[in-house]
Structure formats: structure tokens, C-alpha cells
N, C-alpha and C. Protein backbone atom coordinates (compact mmCIF):
# COMPACT_ATOMS: atom_id res chain seq x y z
N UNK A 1 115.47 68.12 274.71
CA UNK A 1 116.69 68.55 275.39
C UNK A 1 117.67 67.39 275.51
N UNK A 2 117.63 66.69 275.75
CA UNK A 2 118.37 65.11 276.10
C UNK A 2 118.64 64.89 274.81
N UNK A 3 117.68 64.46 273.56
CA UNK A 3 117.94 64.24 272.29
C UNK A 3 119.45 65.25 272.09
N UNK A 4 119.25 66.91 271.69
CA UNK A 4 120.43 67.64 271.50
C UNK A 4 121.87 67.49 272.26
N UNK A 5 121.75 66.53 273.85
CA UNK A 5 122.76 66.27 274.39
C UNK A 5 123.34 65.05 274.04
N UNK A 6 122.53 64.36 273.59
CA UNK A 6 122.74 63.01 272.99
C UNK A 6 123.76 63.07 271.50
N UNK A 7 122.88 63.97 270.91
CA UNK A 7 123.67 64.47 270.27
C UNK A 7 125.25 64.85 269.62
N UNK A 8 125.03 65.94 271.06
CA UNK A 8 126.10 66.68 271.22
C UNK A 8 127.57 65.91 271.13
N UNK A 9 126.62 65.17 272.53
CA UNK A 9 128.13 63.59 272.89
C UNK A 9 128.38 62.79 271.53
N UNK A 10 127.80 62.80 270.88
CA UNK A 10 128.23 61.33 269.34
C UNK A 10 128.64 62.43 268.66
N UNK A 11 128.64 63.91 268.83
CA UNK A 11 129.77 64.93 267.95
C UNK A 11 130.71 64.98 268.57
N UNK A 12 130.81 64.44 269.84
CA UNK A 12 132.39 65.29 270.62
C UNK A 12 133.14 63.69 271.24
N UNK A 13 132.12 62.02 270.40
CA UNK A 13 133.08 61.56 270.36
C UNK A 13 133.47 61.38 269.72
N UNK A 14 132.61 61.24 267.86
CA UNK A 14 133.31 60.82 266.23
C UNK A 14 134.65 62.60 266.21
N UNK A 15 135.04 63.60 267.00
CA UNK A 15 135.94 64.53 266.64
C UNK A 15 136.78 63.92 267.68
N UNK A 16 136.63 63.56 269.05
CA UNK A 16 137.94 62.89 269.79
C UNK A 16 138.73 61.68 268.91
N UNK A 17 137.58 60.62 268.52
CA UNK A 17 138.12 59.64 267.38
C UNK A 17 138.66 59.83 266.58
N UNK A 18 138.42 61.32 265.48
CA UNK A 18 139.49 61.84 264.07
C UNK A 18 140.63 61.99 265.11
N UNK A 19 140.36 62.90 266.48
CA UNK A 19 141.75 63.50 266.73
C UNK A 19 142.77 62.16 267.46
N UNK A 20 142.00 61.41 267.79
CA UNK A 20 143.17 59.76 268.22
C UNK A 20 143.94 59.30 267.12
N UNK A 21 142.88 58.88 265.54
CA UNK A 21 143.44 58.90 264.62
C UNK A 21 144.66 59.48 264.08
N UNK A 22 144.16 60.96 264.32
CA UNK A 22 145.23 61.34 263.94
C UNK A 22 146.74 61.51 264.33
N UNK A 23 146.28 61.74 265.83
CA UNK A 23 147.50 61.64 267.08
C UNK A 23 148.29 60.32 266.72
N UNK A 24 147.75 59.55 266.43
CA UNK A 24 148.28 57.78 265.90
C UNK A 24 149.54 58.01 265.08
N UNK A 25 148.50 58.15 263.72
CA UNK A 25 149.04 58.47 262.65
C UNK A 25 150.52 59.71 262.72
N UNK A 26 150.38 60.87 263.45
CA UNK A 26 151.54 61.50 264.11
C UNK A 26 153.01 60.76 264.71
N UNK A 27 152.39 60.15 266.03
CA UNK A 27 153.23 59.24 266.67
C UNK A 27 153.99 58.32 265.64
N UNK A 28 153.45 57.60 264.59
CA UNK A 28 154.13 56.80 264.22
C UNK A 28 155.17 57.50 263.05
N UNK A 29 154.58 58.65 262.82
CA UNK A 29 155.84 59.70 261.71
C UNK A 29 156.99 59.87 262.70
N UNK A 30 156.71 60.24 264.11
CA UNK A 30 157.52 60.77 264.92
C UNK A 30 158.77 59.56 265.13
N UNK A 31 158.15 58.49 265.43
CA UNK A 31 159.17 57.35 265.62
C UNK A 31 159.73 57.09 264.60
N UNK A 32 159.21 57.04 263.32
CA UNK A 32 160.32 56.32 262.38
C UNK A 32 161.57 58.08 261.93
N UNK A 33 160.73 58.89 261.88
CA UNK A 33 161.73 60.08 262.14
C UNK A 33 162.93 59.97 263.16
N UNK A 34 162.69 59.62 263.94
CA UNK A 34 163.33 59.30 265.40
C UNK A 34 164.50 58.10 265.07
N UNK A 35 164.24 56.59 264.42
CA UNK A 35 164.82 56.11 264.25
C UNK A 35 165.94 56.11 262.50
N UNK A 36 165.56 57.04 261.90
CA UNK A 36 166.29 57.28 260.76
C UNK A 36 167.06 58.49 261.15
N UNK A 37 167.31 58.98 262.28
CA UNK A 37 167.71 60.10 263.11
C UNK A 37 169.04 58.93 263.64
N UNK A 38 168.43 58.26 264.42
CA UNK A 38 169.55 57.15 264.90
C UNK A 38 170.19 56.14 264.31
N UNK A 39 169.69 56.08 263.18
CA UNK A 39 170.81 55.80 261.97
C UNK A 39 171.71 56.65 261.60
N UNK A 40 171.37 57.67 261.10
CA UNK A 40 172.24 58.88 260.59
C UNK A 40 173.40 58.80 261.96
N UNK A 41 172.92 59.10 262.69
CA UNK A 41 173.73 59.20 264.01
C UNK A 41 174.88 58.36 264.54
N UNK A 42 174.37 56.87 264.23
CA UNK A 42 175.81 55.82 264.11
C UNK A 42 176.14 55.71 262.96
N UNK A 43 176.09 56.38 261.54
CA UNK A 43 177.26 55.98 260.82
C UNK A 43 178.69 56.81 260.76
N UNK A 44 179.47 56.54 260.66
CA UNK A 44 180.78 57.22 260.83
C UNK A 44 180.59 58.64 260.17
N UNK A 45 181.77 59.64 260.98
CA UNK A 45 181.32 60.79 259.87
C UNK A 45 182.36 60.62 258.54
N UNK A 46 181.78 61.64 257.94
CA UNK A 46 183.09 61.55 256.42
C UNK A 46 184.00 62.41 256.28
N UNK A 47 185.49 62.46 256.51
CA UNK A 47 186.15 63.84 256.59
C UNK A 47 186.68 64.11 255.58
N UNK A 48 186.61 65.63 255.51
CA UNK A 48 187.80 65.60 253.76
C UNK A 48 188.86 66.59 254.06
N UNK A 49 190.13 65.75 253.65
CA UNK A 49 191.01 66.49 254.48
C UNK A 49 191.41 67.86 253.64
N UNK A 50 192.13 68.77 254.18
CA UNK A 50 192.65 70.17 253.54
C UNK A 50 193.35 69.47 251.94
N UNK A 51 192.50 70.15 250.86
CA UNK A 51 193.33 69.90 249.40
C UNK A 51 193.76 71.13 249.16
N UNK A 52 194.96 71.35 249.12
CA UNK A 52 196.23 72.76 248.60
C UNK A 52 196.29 72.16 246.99
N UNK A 53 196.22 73.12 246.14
CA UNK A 53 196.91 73.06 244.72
C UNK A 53 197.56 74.55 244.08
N UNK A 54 199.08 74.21 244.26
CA UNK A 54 199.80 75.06 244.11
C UNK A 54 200.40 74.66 242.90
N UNK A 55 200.62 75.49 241.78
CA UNK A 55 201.15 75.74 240.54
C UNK A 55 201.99 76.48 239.80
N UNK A 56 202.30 77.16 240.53
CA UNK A 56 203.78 77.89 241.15
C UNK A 56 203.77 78.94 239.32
N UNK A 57 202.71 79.67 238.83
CA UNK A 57 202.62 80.92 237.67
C UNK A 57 202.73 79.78 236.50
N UNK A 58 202.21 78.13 236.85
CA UNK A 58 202.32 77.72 234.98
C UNK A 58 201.52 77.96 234.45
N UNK A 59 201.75 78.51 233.12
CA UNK A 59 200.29 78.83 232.45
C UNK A 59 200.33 77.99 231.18
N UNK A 60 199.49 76.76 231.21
CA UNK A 60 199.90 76.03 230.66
C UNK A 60 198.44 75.38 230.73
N UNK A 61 197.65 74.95 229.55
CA UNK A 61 196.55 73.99 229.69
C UNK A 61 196.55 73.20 230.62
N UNK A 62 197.31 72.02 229.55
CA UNK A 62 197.39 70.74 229.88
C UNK A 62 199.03 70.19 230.14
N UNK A 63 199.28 70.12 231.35
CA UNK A 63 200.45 69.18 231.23
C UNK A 63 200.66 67.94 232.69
N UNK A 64 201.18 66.93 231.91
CA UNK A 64 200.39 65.87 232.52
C UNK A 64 202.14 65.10 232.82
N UNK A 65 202.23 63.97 233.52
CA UNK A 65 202.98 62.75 233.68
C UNK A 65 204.36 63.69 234.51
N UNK A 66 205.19 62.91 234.48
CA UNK A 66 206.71 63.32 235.34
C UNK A 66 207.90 63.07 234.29
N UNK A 67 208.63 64.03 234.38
CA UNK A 67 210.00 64.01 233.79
C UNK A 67 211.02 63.26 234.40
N UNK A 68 211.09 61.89 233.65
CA UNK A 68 212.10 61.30 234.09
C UNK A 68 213.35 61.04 234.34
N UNK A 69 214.30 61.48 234.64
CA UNK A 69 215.31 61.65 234.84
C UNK A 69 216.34 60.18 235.37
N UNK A 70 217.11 59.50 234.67
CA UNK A 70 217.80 58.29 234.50
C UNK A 70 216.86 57.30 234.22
N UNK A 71 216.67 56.31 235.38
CA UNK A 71 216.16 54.92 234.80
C UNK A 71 214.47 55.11 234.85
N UNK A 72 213.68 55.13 233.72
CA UNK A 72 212.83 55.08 232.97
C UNK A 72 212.09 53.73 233.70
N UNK A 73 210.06 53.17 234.57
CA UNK A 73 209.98 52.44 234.64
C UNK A 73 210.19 51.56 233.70
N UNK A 74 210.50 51.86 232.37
CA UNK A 74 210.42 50.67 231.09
C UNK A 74 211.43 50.02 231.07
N UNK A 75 212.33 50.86 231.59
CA UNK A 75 214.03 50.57 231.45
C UNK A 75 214.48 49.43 232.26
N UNK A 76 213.37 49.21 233.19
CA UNK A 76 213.43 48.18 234.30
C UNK A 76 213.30 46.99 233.89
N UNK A 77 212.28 46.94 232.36
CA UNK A 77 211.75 45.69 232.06
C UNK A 77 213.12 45.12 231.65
N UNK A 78 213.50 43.32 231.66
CA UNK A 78 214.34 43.22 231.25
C UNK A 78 215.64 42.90 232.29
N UNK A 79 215.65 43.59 233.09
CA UNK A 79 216.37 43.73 234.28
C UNK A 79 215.92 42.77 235.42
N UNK A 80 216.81 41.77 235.94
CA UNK A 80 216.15 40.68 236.60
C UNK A 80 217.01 40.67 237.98
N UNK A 81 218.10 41.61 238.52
CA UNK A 81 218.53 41.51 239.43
C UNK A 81 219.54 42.89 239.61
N UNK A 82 219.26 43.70 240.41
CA UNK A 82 220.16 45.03 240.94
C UNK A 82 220.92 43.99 241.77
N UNK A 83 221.92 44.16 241.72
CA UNK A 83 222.88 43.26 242.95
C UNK A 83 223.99 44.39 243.84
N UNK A 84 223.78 44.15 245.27
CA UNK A 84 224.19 45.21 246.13
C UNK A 84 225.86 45.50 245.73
N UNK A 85 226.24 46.21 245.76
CA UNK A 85 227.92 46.42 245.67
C UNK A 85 228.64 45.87 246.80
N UNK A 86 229.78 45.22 246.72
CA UNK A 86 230.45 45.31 247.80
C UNK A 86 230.72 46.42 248.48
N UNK A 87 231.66 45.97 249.95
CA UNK A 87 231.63 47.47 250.52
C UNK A 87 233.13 47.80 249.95
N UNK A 88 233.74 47.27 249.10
CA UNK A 88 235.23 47.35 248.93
C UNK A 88 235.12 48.91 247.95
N UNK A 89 236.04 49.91 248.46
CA UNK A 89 235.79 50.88 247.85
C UNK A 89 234.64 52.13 247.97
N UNK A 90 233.47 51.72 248.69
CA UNK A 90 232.39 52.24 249.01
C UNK A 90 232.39 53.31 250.28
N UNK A 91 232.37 54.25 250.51
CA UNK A 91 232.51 55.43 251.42
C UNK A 91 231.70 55.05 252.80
N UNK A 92 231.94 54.98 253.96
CA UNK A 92 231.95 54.89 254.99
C UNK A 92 230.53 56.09 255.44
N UNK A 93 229.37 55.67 256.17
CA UNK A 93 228.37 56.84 256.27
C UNK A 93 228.83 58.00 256.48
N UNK A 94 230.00 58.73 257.27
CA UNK A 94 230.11 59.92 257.16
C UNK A 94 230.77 60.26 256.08
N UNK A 95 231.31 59.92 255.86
CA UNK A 95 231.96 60.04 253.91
C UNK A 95 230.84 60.33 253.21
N UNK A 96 229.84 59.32 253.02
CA UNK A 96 228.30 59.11 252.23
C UNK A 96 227.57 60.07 252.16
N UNK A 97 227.13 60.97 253.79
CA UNK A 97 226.52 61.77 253.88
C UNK A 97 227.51 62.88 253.31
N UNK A 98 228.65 63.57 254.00
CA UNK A 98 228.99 64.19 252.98
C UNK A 98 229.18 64.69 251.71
N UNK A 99 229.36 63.41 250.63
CA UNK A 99 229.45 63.37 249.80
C UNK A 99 227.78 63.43 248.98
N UNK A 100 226.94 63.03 249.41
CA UNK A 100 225.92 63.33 249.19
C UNK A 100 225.69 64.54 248.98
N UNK A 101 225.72 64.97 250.00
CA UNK A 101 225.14 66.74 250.30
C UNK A 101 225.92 68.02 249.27
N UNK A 102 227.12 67.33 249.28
CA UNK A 102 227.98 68.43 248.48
C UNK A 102 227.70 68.20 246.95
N UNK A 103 227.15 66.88 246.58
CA UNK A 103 226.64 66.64 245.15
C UNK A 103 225.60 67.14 245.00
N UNK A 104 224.95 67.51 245.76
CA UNK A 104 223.13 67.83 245.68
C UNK A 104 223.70 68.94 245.53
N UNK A 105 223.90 69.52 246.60
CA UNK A 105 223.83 71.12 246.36
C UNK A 105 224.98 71.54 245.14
N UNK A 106 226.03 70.64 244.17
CA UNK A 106 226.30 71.25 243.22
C UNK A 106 225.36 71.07 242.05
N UNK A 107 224.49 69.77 242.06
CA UNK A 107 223.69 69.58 241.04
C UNK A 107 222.67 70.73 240.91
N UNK A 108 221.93 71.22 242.17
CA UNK A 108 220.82 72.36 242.57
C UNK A 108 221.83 73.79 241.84
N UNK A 109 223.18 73.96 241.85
CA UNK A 109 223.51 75.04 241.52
C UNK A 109 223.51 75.31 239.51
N UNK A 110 223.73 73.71 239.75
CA UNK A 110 224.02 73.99 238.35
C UNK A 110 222.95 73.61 237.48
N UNK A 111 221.44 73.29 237.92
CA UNK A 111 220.25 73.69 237.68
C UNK A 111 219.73 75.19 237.84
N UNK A 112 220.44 76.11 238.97
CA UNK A 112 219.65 77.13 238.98
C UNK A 112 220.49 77.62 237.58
N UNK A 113 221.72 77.74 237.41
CA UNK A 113 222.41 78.53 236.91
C UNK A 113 222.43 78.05 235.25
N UNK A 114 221.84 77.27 234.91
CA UNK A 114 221.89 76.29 233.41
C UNK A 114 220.45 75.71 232.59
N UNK A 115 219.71 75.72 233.65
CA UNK A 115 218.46 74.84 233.21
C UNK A 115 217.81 76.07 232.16
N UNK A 116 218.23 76.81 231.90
CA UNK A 116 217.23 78.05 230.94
C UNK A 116 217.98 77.39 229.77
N UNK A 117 219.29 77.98 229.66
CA UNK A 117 220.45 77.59 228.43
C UNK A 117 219.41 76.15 228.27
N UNK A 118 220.16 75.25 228.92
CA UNK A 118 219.84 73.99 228.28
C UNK A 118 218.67 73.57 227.77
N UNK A 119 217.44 74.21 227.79
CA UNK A 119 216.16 73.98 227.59
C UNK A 119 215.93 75.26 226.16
N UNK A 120 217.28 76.25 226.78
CA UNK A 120 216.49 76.63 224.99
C UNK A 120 217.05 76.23 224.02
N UNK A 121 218.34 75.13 224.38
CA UNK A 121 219.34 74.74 223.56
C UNK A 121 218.88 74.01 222.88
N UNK A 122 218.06 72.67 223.60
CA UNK A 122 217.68 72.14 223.79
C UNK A 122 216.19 71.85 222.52
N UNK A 123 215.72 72.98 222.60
CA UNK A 123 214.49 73.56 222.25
C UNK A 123 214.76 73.56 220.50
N UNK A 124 216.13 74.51 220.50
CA UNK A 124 216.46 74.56 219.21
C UNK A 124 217.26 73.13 218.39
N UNK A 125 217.76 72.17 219.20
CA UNK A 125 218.25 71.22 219.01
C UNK A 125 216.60 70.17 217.95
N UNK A 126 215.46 70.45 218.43
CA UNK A 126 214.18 70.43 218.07
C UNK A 126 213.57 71.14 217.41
N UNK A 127 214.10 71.84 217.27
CA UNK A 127 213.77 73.06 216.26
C UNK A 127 212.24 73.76 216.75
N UNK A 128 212.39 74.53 218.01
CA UNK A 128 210.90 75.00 218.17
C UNK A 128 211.27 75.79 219.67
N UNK A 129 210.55 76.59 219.81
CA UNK A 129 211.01 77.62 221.18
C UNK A 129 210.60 77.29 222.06
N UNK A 130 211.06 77.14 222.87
CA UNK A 130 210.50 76.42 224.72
C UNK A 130 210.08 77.38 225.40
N UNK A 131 209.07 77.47 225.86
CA UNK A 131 208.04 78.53 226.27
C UNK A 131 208.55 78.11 227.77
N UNK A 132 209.24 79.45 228.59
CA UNK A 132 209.77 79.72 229.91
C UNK A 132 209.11 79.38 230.70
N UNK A 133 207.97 79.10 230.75
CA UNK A 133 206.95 78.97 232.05
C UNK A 133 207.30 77.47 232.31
N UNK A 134 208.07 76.55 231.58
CA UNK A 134 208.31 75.16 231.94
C UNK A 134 209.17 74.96 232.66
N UNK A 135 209.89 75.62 232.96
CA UNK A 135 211.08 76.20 233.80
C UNK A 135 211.08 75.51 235.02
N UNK A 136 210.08 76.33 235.88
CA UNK A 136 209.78 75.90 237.21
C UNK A 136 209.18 74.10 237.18
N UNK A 137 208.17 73.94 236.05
CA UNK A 137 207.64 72.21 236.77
C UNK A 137 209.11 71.78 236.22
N UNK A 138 209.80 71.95 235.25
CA UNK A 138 211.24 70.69 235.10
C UNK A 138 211.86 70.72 236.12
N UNK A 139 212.43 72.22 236.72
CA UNK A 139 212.94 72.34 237.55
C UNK A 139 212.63 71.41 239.19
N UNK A 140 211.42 71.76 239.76
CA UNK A 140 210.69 70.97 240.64
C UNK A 140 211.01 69.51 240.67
N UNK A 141 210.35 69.47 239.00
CA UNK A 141 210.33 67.84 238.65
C UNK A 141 211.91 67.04 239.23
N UNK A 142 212.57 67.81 238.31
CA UNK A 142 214.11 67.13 238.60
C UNK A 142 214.54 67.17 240.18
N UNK A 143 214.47 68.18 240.75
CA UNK A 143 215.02 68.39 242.24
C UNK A 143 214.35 67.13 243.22
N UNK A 144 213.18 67.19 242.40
CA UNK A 144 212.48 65.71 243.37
C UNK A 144 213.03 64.19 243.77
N UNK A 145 213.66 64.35 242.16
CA UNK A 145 214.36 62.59 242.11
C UNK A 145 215.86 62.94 241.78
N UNK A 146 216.28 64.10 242.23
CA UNK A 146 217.65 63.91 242.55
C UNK A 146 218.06 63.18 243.44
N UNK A 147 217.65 62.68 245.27
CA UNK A 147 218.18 61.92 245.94
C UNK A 147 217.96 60.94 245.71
N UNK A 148 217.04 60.09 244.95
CA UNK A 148 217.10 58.55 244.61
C UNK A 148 218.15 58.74 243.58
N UNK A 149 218.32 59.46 242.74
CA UNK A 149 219.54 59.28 241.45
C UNK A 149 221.29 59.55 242.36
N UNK A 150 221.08 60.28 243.23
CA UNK A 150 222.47 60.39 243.74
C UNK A 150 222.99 58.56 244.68
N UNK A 151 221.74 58.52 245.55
CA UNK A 151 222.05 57.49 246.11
C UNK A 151 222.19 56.48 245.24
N UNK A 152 221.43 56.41 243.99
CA UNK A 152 221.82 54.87 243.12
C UNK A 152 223.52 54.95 242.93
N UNK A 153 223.74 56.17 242.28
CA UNK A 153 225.71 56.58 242.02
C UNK A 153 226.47 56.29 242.87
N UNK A 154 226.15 56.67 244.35
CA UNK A 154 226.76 56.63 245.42
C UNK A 154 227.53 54.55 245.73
N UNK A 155 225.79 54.33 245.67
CA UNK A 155 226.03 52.95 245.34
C UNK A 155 226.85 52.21 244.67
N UNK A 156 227.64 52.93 243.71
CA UNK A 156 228.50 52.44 242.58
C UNK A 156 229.86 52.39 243.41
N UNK A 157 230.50 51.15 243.54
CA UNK A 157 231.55 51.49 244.11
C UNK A 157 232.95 51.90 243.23
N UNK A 158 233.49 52.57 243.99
CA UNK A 158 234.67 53.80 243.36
C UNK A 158 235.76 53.01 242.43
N UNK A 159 236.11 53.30 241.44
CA UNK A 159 236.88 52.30 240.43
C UNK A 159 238.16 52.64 241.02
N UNK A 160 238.84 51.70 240.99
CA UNK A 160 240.13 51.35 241.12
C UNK A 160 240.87 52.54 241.04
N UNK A 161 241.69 53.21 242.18
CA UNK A 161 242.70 54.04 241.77
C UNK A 161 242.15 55.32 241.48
N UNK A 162 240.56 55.15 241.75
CA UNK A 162 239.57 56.42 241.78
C UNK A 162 239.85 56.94 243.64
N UNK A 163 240.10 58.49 243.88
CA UNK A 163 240.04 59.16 244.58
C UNK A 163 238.32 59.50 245.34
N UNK A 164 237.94 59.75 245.86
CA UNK A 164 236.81 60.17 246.01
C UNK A 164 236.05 61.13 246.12
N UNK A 165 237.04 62.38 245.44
CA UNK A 165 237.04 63.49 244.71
C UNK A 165 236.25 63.49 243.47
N UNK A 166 237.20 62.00 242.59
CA UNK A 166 237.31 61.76 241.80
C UNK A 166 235.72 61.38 241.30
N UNK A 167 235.46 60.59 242.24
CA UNK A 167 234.02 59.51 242.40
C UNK A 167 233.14 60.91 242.47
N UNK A 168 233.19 62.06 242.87
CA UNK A 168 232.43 62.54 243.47
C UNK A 168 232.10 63.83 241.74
N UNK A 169 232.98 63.90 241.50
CA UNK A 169 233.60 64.39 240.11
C UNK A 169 232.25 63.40 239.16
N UNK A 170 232.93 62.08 239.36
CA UNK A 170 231.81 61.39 237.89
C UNK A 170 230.52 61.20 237.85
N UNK A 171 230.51 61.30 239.65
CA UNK A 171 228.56 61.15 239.92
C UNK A 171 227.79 62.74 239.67
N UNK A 172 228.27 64.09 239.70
CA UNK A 172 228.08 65.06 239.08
C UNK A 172 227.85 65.10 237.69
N UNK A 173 229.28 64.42 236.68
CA UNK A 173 228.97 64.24 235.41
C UNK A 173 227.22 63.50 235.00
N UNK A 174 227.60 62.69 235.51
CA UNK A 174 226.54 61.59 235.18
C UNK A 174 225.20 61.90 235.49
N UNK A 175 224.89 62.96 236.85
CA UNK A 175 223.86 63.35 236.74
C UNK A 175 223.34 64.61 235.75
N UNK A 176 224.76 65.37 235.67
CA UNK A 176 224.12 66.63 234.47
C UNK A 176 223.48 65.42 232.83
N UNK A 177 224.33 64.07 232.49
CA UNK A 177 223.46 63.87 231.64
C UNK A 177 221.93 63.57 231.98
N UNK A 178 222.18 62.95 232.77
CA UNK A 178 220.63 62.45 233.06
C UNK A 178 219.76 63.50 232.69
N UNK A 179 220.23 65.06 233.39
CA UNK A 179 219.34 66.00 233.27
C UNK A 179 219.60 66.76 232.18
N UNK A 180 219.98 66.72 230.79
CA UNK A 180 220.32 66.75 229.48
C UNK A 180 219.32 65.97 228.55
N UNK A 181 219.51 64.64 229.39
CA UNK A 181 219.04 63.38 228.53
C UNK A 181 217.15 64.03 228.81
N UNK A 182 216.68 63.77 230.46
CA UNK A 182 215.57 64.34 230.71
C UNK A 182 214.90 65.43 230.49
N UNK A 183 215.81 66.30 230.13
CA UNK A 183 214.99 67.97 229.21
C UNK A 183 214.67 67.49 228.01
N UNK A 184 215.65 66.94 227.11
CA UNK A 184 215.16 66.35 225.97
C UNK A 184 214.15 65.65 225.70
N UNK A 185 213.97 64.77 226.56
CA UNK A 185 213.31 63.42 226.58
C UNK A 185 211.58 63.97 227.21
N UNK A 186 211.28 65.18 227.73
CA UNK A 186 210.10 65.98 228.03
C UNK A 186 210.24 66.41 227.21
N UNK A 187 210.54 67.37 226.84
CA UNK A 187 210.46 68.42 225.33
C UNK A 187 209.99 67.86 224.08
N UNK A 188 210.76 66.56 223.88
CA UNK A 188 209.99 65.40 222.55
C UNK A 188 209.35 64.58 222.89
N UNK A 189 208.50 64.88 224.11
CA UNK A 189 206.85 64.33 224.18
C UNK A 189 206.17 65.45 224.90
N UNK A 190 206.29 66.98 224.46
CA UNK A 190 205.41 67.75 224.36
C UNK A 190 204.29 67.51 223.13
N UNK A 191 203.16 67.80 223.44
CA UNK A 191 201.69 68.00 222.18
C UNK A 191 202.09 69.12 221.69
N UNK A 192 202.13 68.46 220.29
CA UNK A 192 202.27 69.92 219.36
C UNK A 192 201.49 71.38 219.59
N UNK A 193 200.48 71.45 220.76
CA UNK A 193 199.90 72.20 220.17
C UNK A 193 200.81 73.17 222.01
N UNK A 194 201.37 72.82 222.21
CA UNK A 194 202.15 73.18 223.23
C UNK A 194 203.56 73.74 223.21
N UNK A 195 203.71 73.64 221.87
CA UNK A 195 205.32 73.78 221.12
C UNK A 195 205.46 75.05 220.90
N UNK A 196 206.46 75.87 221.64
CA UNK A 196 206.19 77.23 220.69
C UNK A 196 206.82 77.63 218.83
N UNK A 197 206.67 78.76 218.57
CA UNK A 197 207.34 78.85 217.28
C UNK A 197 208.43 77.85 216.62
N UNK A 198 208.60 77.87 215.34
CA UNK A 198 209.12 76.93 214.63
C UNK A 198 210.42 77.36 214.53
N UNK A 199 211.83 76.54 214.48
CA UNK A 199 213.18 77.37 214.69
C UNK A 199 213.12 78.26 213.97
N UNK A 200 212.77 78.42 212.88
CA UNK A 200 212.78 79.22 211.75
C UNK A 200 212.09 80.56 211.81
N UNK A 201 211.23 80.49 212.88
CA UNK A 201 210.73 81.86 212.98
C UNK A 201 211.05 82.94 214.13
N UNK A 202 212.80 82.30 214.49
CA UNK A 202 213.11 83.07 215.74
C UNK A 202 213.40 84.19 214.87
């Protein structure tokens, strides 16, 4: 009888011993769990902010870079000093702003009302059909860097015996080339495989 209790006890302590073991072995999963928990926990979080991509109906593979409109970065090379204008001749800020605003919004009119013509003129001047859906990015494109192109003009001070009608008259001219020069100047660095029909097959 004693023998089987004797026993009993060296079975119920080598199973307390697996279960310490193992309790051990537990505990120490638990802590390093615990501390790769409190890592995660102080590093900063990562945010990603709202991405919108709007494309306004182009249906168009590939089209890549910006339509430049007047001074070209290349055009810069070479150029070692813009020098400010005097103020002799130069419009007074409420003059400026005025005159600003009334140039924009004739340049914007005479984009809504021209930019088709000139791009299929344009097109055929190249001999190849300008597929309408380009419409809107030239359009966009140009309206973007109209106020840096007005303010460079503005900058120009008014020639001698020039009105500011007059001034207001040549900085209009000067921007319809730009945007003449810039339809062209996109159109003959379209990829051929982007070109529509050949003049010849209107």
C-alpha cells in the first residue's frame, strides 16, 4: 500500500514538473508577444492621404508631360538675368488687377470659342486629324499657366505713347500666339501611334 502511494506521488510530481515546464515555456511566448506588441505600438502610424484621379472623358492610352505654352524650361538655358522693369509706364495695382482679370477672362473666351478650329487647323497644317478628346487636357493644360504668362506681359512696361488699352490689346495678341505656337508644339510631339488619319484620308 505505501509502495502504490509512493508511487502515486513520483507520478503527480514528474506531471506537475512537465506542467511547470511548460507553464515556463508559455510565459516566456507571452512576454516577448507582449513586447513586440509594444513595439508595434510606439512606432508612428502611416497615413495615406485621400488620392482623387479625375480625367475629365480622355480616352487616350498614354499621354504624358505638359503643354507648354511661352517660355519653354530649355528656353531658360542661356538666359543669365530677367531684370525687373522700371515702374515708368507700368500700371499702378488697381490698374494691374484690372487689367489682369479682363485679359484672362478674354483669353478663357477665346479658348472656349477657338481652341477646336485651331487644333483642327492646326492638325491639318500636319497633315493628320486631331482626335477631339484632346480638347479638354490642352484646354486645362493652357488655363493653368495662363496667370504666370499674363503676369510676365503685364511686367513689360507699356511702350512709349502706348495707351493701356493699347498694352492690354498686345498682351492678348501675344498670348493667342503662345497658344497657337503651344497647340502646335503638342501636336508635333504626339506618338504616331496617337495621330489620327492621314490628311489625305479626310
Amino acid at each position: 500500500m505505501s509502495q502504490n502511494l509512493y508511487q502515486a506521488i513520483q507520478s503527480i510530481q514528474a506531471y506537475v514538473y512537465a506542467q511547470d515546464k511548460t507553464i515556463r515555456k508559455l510565459q516566456k511566448k507571452i512576454e516577448m508577444l507582449e513586447k513586440k506588441v509594444t513595439e508595434l505600438n510606439d512606432r508612428p502610424p502611416i497615413r495615406v492621404e485621400k488620392m482623387e484621379y479625375k480625367f475629365d472623358q480622355l480616352k487616350v492610352e498614354t499621354l504624358e508631360g505638359t503643354l507648354n505654352i511661352g517660355l519653354n524650361p530649355s528656353d531658360l538655358q542661356g538666359i543669365e538675368d530677367f531684370s525687373v522693369p522700371s515702374q515708368n509706364g507700368v500700371p499702378n495695382p488697381k490698374e494691374r488687377m484690372s487689367m489682369f482679370t479682363e485679359i484672362e477672362n478674354s483669353v478663357h473666351r477665346y479658348l472656349d470659342e477657338n481652341l477646336q478650329m485651331i487644333m483642327k487647323n492646326t492638325g491639318e497644317q500636319l497633315q493628320f486629324r486631331v482626335d477631339d478628346t484632346y480638347r479638354d487636357f490642352i484646354l486645362q493644360d493652357i488655363k493653368k499657366q495662363l496667370p504666370s504668362r499674363i503676369e510676365y506681359y503685364l511686367n513689360q512696361p507699356i511702350q512709349n505713347g502706348s495707351t493701356q488699352d493699347q498694352h492690354k490689346e498686345w498682351i492678348f495678341e501675344q498670348m493667342k500666339k503662345e497658344i497657337h505656337h503651344g497647340v502646335l508644339t503638342f501636336l508635333q510631339h504626339l506618338p504616331e501611334n496617337m495621330k489620327g488619319p492621314n490628311q489625305n484620308e479626310f
